[in-house]
C-alpha atoms as a PDB file:
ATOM      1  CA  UNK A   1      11.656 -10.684 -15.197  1.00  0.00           C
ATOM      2  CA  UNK A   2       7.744  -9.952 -15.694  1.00  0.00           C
ATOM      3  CA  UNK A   3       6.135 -10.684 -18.396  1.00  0.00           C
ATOM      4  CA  UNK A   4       9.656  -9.940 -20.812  1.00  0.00           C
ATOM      5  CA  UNK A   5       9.825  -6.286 -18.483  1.00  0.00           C
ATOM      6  CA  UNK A   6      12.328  -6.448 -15.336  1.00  0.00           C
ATOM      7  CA  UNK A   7      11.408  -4.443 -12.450  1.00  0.00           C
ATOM      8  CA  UNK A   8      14.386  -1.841 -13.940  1.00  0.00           C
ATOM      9  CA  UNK A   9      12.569  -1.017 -16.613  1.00  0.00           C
ATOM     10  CA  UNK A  10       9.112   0.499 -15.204  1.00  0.00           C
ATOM     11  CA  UNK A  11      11.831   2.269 -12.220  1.00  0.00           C
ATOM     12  CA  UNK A  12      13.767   4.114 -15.188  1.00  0.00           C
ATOM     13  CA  UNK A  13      10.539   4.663 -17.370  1.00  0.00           C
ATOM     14  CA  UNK A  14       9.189   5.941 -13.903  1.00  0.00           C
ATOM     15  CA  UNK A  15      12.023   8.153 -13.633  1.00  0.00           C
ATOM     16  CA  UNK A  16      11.157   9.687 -16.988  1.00  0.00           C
ATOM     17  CA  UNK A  17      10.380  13.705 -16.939  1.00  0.00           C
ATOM     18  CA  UNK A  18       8.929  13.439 -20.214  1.00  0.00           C
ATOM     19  CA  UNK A  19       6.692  10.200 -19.310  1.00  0.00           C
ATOM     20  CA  UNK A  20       5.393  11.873 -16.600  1.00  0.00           C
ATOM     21  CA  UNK A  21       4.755  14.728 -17.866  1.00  0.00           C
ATOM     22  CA  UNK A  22       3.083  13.368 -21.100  1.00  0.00           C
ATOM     23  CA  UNK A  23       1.056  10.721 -18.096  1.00  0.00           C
ATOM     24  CA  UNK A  24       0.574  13.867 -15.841  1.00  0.00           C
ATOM     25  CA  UNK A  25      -1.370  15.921 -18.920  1.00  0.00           C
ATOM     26  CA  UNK A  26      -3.829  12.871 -19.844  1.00  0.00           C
ATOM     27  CA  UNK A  27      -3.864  10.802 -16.924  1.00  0.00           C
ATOM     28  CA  UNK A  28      -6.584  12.326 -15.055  1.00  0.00           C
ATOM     29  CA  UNK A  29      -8.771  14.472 -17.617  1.00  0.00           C
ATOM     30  CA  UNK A  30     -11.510  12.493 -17.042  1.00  0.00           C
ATOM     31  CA  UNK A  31     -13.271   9.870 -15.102  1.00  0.00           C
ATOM     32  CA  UNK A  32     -12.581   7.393 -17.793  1.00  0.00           C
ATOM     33  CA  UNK A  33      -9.169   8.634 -18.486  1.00  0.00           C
ATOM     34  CA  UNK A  34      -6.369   5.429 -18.083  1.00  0.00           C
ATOM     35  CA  UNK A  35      -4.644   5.852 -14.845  1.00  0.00           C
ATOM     36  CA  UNK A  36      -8.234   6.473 -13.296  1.00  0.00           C
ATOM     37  CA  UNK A  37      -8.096   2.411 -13.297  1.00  0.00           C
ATOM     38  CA  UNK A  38      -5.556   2.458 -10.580  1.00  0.00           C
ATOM     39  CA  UNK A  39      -6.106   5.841  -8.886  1.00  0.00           C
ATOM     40  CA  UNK A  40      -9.110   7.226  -7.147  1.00  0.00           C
ATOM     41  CA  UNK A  41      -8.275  10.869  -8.390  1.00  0.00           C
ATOM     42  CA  UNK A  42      -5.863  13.902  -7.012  1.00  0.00           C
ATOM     43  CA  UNK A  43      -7.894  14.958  -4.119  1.00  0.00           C
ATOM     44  CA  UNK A  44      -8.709  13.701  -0.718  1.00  0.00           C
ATOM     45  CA  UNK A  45     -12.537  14.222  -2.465  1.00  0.00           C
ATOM     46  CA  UNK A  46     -12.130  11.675  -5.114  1.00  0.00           C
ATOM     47  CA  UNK A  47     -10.592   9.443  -2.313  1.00  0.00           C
ATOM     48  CA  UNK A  48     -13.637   9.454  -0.572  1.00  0.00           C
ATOM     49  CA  UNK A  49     -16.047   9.358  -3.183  1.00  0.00           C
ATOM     50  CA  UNK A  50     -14.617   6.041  -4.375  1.00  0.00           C
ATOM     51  CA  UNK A  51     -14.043   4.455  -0.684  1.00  0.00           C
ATOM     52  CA  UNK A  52     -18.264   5.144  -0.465  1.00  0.00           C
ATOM     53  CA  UNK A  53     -18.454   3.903  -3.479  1.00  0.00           C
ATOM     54  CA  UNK A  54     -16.516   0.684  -2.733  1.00  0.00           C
ATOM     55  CA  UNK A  55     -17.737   0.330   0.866  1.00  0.00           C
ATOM     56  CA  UNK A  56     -21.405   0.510  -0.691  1.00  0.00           C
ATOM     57  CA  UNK A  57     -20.195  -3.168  -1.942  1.00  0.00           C
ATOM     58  CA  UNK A  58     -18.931  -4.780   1.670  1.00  0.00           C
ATOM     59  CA  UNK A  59     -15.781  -4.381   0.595  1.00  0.00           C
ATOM     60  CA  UNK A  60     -13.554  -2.273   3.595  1.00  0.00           C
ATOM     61  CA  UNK A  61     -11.610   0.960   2.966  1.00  0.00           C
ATOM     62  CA  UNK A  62      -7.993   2.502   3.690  1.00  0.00           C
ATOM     63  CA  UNK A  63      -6.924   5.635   1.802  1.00  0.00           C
ATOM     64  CA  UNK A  64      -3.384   6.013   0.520  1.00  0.00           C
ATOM     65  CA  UNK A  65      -1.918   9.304  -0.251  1.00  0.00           C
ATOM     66  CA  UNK A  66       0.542   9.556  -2.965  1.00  0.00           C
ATOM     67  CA  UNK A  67       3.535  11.266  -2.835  1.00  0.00           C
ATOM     68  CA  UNK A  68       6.900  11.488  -3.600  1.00  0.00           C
ATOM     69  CA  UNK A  69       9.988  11.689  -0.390  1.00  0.00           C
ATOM     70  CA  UNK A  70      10.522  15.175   0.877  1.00  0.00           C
ATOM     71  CA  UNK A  71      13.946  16.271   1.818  1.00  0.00           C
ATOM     72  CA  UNK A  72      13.345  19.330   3.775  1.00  0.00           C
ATOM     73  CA  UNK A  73      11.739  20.266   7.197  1.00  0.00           C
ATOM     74  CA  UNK A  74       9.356  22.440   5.262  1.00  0.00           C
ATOM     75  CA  UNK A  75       8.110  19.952   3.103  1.00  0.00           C
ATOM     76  CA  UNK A  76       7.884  17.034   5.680  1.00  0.00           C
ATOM     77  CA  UNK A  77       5.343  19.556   7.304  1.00  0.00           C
ATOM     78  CA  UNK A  78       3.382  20.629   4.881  1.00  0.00           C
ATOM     79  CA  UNK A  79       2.700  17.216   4.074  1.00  0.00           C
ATOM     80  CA  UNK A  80       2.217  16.325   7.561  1.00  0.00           C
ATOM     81  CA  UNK A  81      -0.515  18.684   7.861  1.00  0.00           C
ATOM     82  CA  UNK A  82      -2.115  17.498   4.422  1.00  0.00           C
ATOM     83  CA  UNK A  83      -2.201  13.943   6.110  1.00  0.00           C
ATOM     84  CA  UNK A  84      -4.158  15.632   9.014  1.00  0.00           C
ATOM     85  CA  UNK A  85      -6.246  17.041   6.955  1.00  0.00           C
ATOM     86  CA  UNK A  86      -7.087  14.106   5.366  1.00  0.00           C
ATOM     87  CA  UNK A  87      -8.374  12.378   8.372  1.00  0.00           C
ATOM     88  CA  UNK A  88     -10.397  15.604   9.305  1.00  0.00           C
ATOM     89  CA  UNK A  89     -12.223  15.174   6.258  1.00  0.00           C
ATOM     90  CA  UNK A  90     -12.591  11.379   6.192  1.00  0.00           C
ATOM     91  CA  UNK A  91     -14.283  11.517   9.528  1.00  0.00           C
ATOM     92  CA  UNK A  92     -15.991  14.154   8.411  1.00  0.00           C
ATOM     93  CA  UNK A  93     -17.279  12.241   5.235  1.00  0.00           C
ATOM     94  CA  UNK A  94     -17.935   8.961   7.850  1.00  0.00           C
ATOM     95  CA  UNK A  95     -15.919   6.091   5.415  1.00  0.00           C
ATOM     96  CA  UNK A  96     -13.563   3.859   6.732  1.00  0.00           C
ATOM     97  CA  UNK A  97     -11.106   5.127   8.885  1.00  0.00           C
ATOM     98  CA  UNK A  98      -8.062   3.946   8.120  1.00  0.00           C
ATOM     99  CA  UNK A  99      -4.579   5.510   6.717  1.00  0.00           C
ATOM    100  CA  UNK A 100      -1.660   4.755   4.733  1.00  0.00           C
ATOM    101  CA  UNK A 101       1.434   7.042   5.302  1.00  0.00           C
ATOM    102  CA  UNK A 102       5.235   6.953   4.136  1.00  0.00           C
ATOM    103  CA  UNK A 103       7.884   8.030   5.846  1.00  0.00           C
ATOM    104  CA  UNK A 104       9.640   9.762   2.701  1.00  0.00           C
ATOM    105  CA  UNK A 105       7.011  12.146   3.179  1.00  0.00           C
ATOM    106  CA  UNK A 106       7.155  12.699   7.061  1.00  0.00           C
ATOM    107  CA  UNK A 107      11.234  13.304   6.771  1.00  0.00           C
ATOM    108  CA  UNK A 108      13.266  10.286   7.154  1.00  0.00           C
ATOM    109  CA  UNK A 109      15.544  11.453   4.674  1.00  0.00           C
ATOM    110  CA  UNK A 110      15.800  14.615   6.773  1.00  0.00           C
ATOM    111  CA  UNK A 111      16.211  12.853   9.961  1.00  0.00           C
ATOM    112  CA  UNK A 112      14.559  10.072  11.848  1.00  0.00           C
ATOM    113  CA  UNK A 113      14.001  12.576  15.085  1.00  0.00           C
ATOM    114  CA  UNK A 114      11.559  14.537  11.835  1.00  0.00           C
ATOM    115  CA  UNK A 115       9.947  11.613  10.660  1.00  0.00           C
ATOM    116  CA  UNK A 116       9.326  10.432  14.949  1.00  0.00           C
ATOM    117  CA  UNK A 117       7.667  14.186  15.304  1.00  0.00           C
ATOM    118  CA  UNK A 118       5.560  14.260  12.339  1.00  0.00           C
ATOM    119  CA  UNK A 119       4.403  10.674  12.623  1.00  0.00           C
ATOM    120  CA  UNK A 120       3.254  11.592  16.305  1.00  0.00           C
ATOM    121  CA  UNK A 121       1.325  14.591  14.905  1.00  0.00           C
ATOM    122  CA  UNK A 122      -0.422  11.851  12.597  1.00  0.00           C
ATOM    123  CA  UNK A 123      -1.384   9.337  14.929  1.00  0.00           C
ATOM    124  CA  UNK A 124      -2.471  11.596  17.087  1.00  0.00           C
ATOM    125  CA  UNK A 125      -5.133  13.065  14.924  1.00  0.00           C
ATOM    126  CA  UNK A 126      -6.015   9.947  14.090  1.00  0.00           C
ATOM    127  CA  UNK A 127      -6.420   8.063  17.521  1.00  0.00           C
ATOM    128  CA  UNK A 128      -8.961  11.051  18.460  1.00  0.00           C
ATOM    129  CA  UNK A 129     -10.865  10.437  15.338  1.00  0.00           C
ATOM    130  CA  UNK A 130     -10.636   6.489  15.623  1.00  0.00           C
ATOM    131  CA  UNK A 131      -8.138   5.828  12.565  1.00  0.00           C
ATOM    132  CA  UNK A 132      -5.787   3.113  12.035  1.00  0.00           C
ATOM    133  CA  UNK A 133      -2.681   3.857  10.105  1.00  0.00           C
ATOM    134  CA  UNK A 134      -0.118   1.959   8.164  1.00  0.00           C
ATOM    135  CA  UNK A 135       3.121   2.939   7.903  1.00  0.00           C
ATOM    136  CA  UNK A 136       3.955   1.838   4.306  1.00  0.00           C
ATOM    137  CA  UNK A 137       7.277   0.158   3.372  1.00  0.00           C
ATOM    138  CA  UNK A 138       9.290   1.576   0.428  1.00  0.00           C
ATOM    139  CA  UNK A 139      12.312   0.729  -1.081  1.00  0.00           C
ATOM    140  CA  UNK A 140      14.305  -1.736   1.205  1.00  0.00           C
ATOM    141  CA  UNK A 141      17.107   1.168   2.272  1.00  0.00           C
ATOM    142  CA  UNK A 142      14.134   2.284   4.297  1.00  0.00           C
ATOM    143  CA  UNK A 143      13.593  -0.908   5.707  1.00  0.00           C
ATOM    144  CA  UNK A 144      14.956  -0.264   8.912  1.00  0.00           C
ATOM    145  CA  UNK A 145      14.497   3.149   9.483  1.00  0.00           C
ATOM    146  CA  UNK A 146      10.773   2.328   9.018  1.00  0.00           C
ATOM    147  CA  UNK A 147      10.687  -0.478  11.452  1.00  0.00           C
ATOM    148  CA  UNK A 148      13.016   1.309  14.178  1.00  0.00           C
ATOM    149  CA  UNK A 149      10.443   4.334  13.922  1.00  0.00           C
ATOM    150  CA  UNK A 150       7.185   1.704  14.171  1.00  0.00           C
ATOM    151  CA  UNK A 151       9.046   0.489  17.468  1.00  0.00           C
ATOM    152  CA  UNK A 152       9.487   3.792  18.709  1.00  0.00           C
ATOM    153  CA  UNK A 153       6.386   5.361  18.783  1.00  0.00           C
ATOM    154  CA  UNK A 154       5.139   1.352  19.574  1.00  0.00           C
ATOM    155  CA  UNK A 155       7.045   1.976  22.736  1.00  0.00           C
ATOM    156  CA  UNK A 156       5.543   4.984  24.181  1.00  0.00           C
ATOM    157  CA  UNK A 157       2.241   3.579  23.733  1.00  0.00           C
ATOM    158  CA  UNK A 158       0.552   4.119  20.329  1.00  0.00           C
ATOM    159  CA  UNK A 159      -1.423   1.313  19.253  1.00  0.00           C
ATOM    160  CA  UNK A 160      -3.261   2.513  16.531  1.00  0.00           C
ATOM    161  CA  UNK A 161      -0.440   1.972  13.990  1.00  0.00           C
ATOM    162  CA  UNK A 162       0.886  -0.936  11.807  1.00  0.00           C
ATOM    163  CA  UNK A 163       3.666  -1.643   9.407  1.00  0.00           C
ATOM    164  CA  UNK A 164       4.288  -3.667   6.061  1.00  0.00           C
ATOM    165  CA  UNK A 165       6.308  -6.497   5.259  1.00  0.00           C
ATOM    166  CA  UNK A 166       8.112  -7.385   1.805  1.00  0.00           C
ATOM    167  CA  UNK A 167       7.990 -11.377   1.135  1.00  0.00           C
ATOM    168  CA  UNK A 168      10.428 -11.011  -1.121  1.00  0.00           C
ATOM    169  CA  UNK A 169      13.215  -9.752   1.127  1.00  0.00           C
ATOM    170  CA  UNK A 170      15.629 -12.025   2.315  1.00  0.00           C
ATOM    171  CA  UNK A 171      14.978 -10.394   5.599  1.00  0.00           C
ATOM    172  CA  UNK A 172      11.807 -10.384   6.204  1.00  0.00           C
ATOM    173  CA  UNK A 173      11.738 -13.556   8.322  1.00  0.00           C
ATOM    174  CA  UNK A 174      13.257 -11.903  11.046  1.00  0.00           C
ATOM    175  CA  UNK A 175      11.247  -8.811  10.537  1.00  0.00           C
ATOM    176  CA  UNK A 176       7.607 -10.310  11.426  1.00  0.00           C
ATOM    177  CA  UNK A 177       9.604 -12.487  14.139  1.00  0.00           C
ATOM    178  CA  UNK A 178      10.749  -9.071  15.871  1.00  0.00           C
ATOM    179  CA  UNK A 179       6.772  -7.360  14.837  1.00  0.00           C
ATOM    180  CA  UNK A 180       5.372 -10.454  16.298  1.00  0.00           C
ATOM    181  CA  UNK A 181       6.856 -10.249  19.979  1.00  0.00           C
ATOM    182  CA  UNK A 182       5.607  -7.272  20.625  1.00  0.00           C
ATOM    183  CA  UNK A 183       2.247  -7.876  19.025  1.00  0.00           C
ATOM    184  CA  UNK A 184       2.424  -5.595  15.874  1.00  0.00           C
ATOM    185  CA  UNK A 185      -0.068  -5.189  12.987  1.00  0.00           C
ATOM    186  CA  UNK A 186       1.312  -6.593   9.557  1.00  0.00           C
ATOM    187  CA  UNK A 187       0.780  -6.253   6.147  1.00  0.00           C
ATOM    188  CA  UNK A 188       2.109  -8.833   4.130  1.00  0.00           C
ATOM    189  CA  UNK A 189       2.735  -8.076   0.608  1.00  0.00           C
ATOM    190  CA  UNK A 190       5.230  -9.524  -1.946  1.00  0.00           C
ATOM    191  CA  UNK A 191       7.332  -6.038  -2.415  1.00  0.00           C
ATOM    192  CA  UNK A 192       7.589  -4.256  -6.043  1.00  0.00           C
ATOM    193  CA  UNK A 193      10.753  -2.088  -5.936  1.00  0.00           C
ATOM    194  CA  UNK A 194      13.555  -2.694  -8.180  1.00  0.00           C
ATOM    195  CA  UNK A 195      15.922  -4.614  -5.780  1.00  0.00           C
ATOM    196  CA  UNK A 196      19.501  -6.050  -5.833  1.00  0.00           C
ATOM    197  CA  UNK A 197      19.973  -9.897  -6.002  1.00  0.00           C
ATOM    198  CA  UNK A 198      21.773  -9.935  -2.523  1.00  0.00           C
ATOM    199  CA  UNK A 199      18.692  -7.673  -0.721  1.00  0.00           C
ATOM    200  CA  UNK A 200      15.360  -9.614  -2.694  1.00  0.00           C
ATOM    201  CA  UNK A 201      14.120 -12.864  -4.117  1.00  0.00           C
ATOM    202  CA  UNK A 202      14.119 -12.394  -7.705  1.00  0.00           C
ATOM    203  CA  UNK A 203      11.942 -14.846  -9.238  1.00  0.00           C
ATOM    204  CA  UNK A 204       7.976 -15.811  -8.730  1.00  0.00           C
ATOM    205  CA  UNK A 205       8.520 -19.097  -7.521  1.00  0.00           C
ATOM    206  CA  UNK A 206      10.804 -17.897  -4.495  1.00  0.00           C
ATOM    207  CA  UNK A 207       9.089 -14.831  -3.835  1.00  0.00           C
ATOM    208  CA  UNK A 208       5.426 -16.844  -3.491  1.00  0.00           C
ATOM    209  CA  UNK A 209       6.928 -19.468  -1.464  1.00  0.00           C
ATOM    210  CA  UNK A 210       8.245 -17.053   0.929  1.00  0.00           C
ATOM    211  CA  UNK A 211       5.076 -15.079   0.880  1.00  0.00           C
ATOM    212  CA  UNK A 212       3.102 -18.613   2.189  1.00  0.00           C
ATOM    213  CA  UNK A 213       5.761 -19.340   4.622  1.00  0.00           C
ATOM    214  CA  UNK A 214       5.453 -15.846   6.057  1.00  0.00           C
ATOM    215  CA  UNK A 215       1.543 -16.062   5.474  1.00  0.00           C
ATOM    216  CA  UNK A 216       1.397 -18.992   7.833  1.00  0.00           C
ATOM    217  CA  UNK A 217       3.814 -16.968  10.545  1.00  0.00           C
ATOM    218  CA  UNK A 218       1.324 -14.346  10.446  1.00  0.00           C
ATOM    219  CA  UNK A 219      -1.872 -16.654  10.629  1.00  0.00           C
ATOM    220  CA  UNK A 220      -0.763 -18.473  14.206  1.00  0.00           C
ATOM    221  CA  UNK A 221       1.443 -16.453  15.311  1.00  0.00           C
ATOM    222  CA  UNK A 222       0.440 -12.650  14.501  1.00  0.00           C
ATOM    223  CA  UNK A 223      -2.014 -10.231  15.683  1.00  0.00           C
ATOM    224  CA  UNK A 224      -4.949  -9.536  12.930  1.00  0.00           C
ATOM    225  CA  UNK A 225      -2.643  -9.641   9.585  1.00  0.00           C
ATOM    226  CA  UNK A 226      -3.595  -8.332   6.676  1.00  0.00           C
ATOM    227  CA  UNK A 227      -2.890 -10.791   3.688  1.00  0.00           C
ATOM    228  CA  UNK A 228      -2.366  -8.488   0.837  1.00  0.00           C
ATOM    229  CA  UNK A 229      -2.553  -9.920  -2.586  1.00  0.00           C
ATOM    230  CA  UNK A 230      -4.225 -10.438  -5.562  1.00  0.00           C
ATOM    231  CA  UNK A 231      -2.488 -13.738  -6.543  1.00  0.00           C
ATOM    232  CA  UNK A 232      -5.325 -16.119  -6.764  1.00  0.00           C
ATOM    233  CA  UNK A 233      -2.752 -19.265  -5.346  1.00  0.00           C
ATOM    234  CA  UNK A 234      -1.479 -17.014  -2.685  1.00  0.00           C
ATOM    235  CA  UNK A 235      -5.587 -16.413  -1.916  1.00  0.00           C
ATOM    236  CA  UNK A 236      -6.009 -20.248  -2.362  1.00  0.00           C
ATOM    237  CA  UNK A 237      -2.853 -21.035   0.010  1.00  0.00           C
ATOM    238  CA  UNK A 238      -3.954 -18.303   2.597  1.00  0.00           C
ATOM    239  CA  UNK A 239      -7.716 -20.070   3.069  1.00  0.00           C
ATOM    240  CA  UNK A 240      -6.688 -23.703   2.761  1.00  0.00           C
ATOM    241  CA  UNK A 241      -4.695 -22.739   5.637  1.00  0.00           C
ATOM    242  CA  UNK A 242      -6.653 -21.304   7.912  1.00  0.00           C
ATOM    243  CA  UNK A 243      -9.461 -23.961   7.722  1.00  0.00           C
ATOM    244  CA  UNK A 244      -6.610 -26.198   8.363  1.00  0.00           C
ATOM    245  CA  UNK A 245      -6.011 -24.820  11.339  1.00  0.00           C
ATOM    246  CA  UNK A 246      -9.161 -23.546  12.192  1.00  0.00           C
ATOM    247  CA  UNK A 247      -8.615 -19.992  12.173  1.00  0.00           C
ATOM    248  CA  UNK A 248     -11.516 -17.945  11.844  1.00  0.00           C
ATOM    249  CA  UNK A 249     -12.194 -15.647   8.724  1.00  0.00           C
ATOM    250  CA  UNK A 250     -12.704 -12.970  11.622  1.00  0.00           C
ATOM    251  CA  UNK A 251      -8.809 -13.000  12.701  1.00  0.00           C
ATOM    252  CA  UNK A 252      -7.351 -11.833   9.413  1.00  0.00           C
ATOM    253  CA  UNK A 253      -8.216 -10.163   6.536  1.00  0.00           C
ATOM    254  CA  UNK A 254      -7.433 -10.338   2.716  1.00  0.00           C
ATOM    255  CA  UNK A 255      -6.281  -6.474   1.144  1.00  0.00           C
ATOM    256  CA  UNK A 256      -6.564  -5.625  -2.906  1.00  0.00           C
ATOM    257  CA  UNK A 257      -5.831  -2.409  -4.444  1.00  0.00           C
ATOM    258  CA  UNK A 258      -7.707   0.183  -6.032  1.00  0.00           C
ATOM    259  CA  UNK A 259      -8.938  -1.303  -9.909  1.00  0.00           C
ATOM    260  CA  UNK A 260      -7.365  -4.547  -9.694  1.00  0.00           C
ATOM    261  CA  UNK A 261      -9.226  -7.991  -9.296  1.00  0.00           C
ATOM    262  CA  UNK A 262     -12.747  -5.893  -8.389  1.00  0.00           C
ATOM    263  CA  UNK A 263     -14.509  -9.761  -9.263  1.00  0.00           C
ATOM    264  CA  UNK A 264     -11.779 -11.615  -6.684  1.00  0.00           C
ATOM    265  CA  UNK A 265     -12.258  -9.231  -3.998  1.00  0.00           C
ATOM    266  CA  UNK A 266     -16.286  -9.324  -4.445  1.00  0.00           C
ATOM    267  CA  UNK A 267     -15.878 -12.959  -4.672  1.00  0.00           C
ATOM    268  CA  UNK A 268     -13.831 -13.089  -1.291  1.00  0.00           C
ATOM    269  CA  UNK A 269     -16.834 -10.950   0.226  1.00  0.00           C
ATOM    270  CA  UNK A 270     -19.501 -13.344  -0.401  1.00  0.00           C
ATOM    271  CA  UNK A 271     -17.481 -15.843   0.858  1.00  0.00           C
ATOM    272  CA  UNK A 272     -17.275 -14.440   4.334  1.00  0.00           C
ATOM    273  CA  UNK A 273     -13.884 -12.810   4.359  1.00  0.00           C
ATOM    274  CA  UNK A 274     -12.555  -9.055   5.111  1.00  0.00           C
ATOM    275  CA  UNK A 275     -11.687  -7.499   2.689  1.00  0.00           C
ATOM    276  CA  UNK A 276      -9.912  -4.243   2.301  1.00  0.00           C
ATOM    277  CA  UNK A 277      -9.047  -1.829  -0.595  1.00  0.00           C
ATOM    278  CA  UNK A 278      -6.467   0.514  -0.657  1.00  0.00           C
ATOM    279  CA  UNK A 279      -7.581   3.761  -2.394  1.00  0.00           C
ATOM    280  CA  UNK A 280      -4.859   5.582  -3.616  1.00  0.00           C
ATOM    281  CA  UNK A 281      -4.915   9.569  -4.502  1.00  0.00           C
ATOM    282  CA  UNK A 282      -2.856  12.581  -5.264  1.00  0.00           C
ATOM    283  CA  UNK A 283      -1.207  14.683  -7.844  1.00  0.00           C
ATOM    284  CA  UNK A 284       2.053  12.904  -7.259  1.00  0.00           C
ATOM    285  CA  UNK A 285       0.946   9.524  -8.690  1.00  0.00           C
ATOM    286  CA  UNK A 286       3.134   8.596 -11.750  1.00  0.00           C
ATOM    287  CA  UNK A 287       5.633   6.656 -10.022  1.00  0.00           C
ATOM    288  CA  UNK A 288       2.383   4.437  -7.927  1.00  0.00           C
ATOM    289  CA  UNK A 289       1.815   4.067 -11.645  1.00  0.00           C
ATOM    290  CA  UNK A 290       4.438   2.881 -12.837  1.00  0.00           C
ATOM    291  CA  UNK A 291       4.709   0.277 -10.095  1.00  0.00           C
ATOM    292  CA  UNK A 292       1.172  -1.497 -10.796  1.00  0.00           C
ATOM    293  CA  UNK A 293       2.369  -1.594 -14.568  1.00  0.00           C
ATOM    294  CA  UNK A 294       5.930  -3.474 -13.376  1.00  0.00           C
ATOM    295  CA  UNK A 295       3.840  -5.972 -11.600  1.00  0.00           C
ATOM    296  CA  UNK A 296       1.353  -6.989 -14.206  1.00  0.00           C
ATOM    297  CA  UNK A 297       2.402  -5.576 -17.435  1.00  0.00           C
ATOM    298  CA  UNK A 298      -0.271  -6.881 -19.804  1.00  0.00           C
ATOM    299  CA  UNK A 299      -1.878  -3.558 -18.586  1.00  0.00           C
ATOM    300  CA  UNK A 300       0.641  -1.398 -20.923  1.00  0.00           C
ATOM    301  CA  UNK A 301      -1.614  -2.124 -23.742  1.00  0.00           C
ATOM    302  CA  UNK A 302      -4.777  -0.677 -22.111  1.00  0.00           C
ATOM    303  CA  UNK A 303      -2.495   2.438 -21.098  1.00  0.00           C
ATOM    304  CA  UNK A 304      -1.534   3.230 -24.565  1.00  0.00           C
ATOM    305  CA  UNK A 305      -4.528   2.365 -25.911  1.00  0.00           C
ATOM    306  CA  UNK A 306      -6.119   5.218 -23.350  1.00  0.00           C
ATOM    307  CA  UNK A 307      -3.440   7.934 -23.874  1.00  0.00           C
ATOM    308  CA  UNK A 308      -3.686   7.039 -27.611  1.00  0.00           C
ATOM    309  CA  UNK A 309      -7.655   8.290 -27.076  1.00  0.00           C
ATOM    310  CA  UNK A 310      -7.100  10.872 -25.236  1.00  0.00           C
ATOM    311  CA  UNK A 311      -4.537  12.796 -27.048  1.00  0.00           C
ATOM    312  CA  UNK A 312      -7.191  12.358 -30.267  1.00  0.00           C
ATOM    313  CA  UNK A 313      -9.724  14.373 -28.021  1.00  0.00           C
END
């Protein structure tokens, strides 16, 4: 449970038609319009405006493009080209050149041989204009699909590519064990899908603890992880760590998201550390939404107190 909400409630109020199309209508009016908090705006433009914005600050940059899966070829290709696209025009617009992607919305749930093709056509965009890209992890029946396409296009050479790792699966161990020996990029992140007892950790304590025991994996063992969280212990455990060891702020770095903990990560900066933001956009953000709300929900208030406003204008 989170704050008296389980993880089940924000996935069925995510599932809503009516919430999102009540969210969809005053979400994004305006600049100062509540979900504008968490998301950059529905176009690759707002993306970039807000990764100059944030990269203005030393803070580091990696847009995320919203969407929901795609169960046709059509659909996995059309989106496919809108993720080229979107590295044409953030090299274009010279910010940070990295990438988030998802699967869902390159075909897995078409086929894996779609998802292989269209994730080729990405990466190779991106390696000629210089991008990294993360392969995001989803809900844990993606799990292996995700990692078993990472390995594939690992091992016919692209490099420019990483993956994501849940603390709060019971597998994950295993995961950045297998990532590790052959020298993949990891995000670490605690995981915030509704998940079954027997598949995920289901309380704080467990989850953290896993997340520093994996943290420390990743630290000695991995190649340039990304410690994403906004947990100020997990921050606290990640640091006293690495000066215990003597691991250079230069070998990792620390990732926030978009609107959440804007004094930790400036903080983090002026200490020395990397720091990187992800900058989520699209039309197709309701369910992103919904997410951020399930994993801090003392930020329901502000959102009804902002479609409350906006409905009286």
């Amino acid at each position: 449970m989170l704050g008296g909400l389980s993880r089940a409630t924000f996935a069925g109020l995510a599932a809503s038609g009516i919430l999102k199309r009540v969210a969809s209508r005053y979400g994004m009016k305006n600049r100062g319009s509540f979900a504008r908090r968490f998301i950059a705006g529905e176009t690759i433009g707002d993306a970039i405006e807000a990764a100059r914005i944030i990269e203005h600050t030393g803070l580091m940059t990696t847009v995320d493009h919203l969407g929901e899966r795609v169960t046709s070829v059509a659909a996995a290709a059309d989106a496919t080209r809108d993720y080229v696209e979107i590295v044409s025009a953030m090299a274009s617009a010279s910010v940070g050149r990295n990438l988030s992607v998802k699967l869902t919305q390159l075909g897995v749930d078409v086929d894996r041989a779609t998802a292989v093709d269209n994730l080729r056509r990405v990466l190779d965009a991106s390696a000629h204009a210089g991008f990294f890209v993360r392969i995001d992890m989803e809900h844990s029946t993606y799990t292996s699909q995700t990692l078993d396409t990472f390995e594939t296009l690992w091992n016919i050479g692209y490099r420019n590519v990483g993956v994501v790792i849940q603390s709060y699966l019971r597998r994950s161990a295993a995961d950045i064990e297998r990532m590790n020996a052959i020298g993949a990029r990891i995000r670490l992140v605690k995981g915030a899908y509704n998940e079954r007892r027997d598949v995920a950790l289901q309380h704080k304590p467990e989850v953290d603890a896993a997340f520093v025991e994996l943290m420390k994996v990743l630290l000695t063992k991995g190649t340039y992880p990304a410690i994403a969280t906004h947990d100020p212990a997990m921050i606290s455990a990640t640091k006293d760590f690495a000066l215990e060891r003597g691991i250079r702020k230069e070998k990792f770095e620390f990732q926030m998201l978009f609107g959440i903990r804007r004094d930790l990560q400036a903080a983090l900066v002026r200490e020395g550390f990397r720091v990187r933001v992800y900058v989520p956009f699209g039309r197709e953000w309701f369910p992103y939404f919904m997410r951020r709300l399930g994993e801090r929900p003392a930020n329901i208030k502000f959102v009804i107190r902002g479609l409350l406003s906006e409905r009286r204008h």
